[in-house]
C-alpha atoms as a PDB file:
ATOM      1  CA  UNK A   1       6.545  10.308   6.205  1.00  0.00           C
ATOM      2  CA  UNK A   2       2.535  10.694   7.046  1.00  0.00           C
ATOM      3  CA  UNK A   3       1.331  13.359   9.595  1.00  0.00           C
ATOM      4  CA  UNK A   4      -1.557  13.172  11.444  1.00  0.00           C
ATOM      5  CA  UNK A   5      -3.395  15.860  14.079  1.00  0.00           C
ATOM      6  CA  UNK A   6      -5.574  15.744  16.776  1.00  0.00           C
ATOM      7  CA  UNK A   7      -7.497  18.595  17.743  1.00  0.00           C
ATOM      8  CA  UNK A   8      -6.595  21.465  18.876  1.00  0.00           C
ATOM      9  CA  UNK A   9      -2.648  20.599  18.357  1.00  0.00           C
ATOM     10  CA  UNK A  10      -0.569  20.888  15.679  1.00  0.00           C
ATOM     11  CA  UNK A  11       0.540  18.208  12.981  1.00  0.00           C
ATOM     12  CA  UNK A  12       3.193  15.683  14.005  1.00  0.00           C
ATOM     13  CA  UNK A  13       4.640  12.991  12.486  1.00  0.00           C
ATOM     14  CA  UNK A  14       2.930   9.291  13.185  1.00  0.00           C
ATOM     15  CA  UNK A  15       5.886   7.213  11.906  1.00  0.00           C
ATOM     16  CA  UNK A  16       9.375   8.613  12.539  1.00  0.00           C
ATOM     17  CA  UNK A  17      10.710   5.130   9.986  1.00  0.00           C
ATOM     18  CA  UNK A  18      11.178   2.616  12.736  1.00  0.00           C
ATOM     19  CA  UNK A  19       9.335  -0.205  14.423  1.00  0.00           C
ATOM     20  CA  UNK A  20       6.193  -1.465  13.080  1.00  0.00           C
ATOM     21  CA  UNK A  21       5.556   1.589  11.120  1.00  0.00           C
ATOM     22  CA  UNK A  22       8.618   1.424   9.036  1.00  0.00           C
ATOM     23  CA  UNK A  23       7.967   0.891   5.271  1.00  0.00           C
ATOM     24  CA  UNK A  24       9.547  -1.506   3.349  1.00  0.00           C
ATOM     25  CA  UNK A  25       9.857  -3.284   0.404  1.00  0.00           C
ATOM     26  CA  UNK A  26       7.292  -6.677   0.281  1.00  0.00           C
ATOM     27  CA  UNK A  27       8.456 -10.180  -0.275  1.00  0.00           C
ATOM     28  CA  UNK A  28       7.274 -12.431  -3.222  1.00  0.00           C
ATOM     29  CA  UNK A  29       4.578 -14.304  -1.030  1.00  0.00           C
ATOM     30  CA  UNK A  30       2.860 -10.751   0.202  1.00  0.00           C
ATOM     31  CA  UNK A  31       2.624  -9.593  -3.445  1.00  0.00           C
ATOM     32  CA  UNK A  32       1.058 -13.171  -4.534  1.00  0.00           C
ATOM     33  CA  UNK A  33      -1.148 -12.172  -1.331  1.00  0.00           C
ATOM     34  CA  UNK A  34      -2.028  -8.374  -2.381  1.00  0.00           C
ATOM     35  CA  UNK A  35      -2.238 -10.116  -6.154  1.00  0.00           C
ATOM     36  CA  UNK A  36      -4.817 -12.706  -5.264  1.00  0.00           C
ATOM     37  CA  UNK A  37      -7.625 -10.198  -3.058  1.00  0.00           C
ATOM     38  CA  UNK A  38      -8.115  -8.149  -6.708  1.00  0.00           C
ATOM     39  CA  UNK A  39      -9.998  -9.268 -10.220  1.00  0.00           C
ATOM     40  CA  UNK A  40      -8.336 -11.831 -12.337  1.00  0.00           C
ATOM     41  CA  UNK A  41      -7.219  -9.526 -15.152  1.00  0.00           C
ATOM     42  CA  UNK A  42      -4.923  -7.374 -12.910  1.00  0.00           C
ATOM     43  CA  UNK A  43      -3.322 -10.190 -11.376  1.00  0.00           C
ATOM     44  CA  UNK A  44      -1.446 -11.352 -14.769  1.00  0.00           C
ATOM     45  CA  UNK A  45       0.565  -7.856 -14.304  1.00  0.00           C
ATOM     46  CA  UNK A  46       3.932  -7.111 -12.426  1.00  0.00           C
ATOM     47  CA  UNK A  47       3.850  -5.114  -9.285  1.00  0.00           C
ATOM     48  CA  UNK A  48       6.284  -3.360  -7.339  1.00  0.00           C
ATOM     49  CA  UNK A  49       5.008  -3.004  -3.200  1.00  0.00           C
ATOM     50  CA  UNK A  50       6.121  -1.590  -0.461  1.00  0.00           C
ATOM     51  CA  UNK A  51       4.610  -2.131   3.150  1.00  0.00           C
ATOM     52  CA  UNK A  52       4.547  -1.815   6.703  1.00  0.00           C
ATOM     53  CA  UNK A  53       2.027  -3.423   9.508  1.00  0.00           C
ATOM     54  CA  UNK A  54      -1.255  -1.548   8.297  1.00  0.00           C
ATOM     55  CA  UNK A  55      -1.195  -1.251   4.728  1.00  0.00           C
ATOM     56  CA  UNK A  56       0.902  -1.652   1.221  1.00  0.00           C
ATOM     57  CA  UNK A  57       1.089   0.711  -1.494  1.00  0.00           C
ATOM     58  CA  UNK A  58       1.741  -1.460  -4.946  1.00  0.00           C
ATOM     59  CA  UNK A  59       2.325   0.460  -8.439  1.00  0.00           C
ATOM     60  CA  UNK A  60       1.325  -1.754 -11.693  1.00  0.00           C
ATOM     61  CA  UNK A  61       3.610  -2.361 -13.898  1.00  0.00           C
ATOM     62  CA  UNK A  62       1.975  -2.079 -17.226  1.00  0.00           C
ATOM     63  CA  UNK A  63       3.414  -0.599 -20.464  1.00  0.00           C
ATOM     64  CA  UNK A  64      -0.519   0.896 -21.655  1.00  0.00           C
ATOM     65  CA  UNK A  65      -1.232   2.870 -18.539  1.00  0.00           C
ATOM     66  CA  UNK A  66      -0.003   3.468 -14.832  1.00  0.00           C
ATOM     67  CA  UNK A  67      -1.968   1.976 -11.502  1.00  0.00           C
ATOM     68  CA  UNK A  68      -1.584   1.961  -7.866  1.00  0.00           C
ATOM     69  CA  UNK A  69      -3.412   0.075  -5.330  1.00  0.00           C
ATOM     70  CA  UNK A  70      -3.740   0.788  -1.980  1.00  0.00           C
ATOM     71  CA  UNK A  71      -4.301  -2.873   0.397  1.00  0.00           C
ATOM     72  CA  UNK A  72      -5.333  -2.228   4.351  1.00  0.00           C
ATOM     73  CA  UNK A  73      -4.047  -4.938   6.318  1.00  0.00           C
ATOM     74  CA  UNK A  74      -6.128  -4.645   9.447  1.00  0.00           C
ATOM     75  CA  UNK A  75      -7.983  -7.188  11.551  1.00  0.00           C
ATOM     76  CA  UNK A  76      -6.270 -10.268   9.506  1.00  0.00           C
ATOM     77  CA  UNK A  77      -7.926  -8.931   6.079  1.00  0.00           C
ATOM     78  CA  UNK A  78      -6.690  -7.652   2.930  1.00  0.00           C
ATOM     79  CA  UNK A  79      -8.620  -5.000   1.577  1.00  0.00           C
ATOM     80  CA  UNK A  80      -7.477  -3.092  -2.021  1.00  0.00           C
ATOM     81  CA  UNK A  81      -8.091   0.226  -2.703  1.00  0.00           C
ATOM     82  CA  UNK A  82      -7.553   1.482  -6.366  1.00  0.00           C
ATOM     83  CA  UNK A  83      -5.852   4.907  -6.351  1.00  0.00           C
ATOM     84  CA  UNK A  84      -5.608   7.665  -9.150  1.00  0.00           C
ATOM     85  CA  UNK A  85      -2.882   9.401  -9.503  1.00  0.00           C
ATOM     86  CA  UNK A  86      -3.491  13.150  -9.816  1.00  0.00           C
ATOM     87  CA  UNK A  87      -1.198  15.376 -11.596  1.00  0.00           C
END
């Protein structure tokens, strides 16, 4: 679930799990998408995505270390963002 506010109201919920919004898990082909917009060495790894109509949030399966990526998929492009996961 994401929130989101616009001044001066309170913070609502922008996807209630339906429609467009809905997250869920992404097919072979998007992964080999996602997989092919980043550097060479991270494409030899397994990920794990899930998705909806804006973006996909992948984790990296590798035994050394964790990763995430983050792809926007607005306007027809795929655009990755590498996230850090804080603890």
């Amino acid at each position: 679930m994401m929130d989101g506010k616009q001044e001066p109201g309170d913070w609502q919920p922008v996807c209630r799990a339906s429609g467009d919004c809905r997250l869920q898990a992404s097919s072979e082909a998007d992964v080999k998408g996602f997989k092919a917009t980043l550097p060479a060495q991270w494409q030899a790894y397994p990920f794990a995505c899930i998705q909806n109509v804006a973006m996909a949030f992948c984790r990296v399966r590798n035994q050394d270390r964790r990763a995430y990526w983050l792809f926007t998929l607005v306007g027809g492009q795929t655009t990755p963002i590498p996230l850090n996961r804080l603890r």
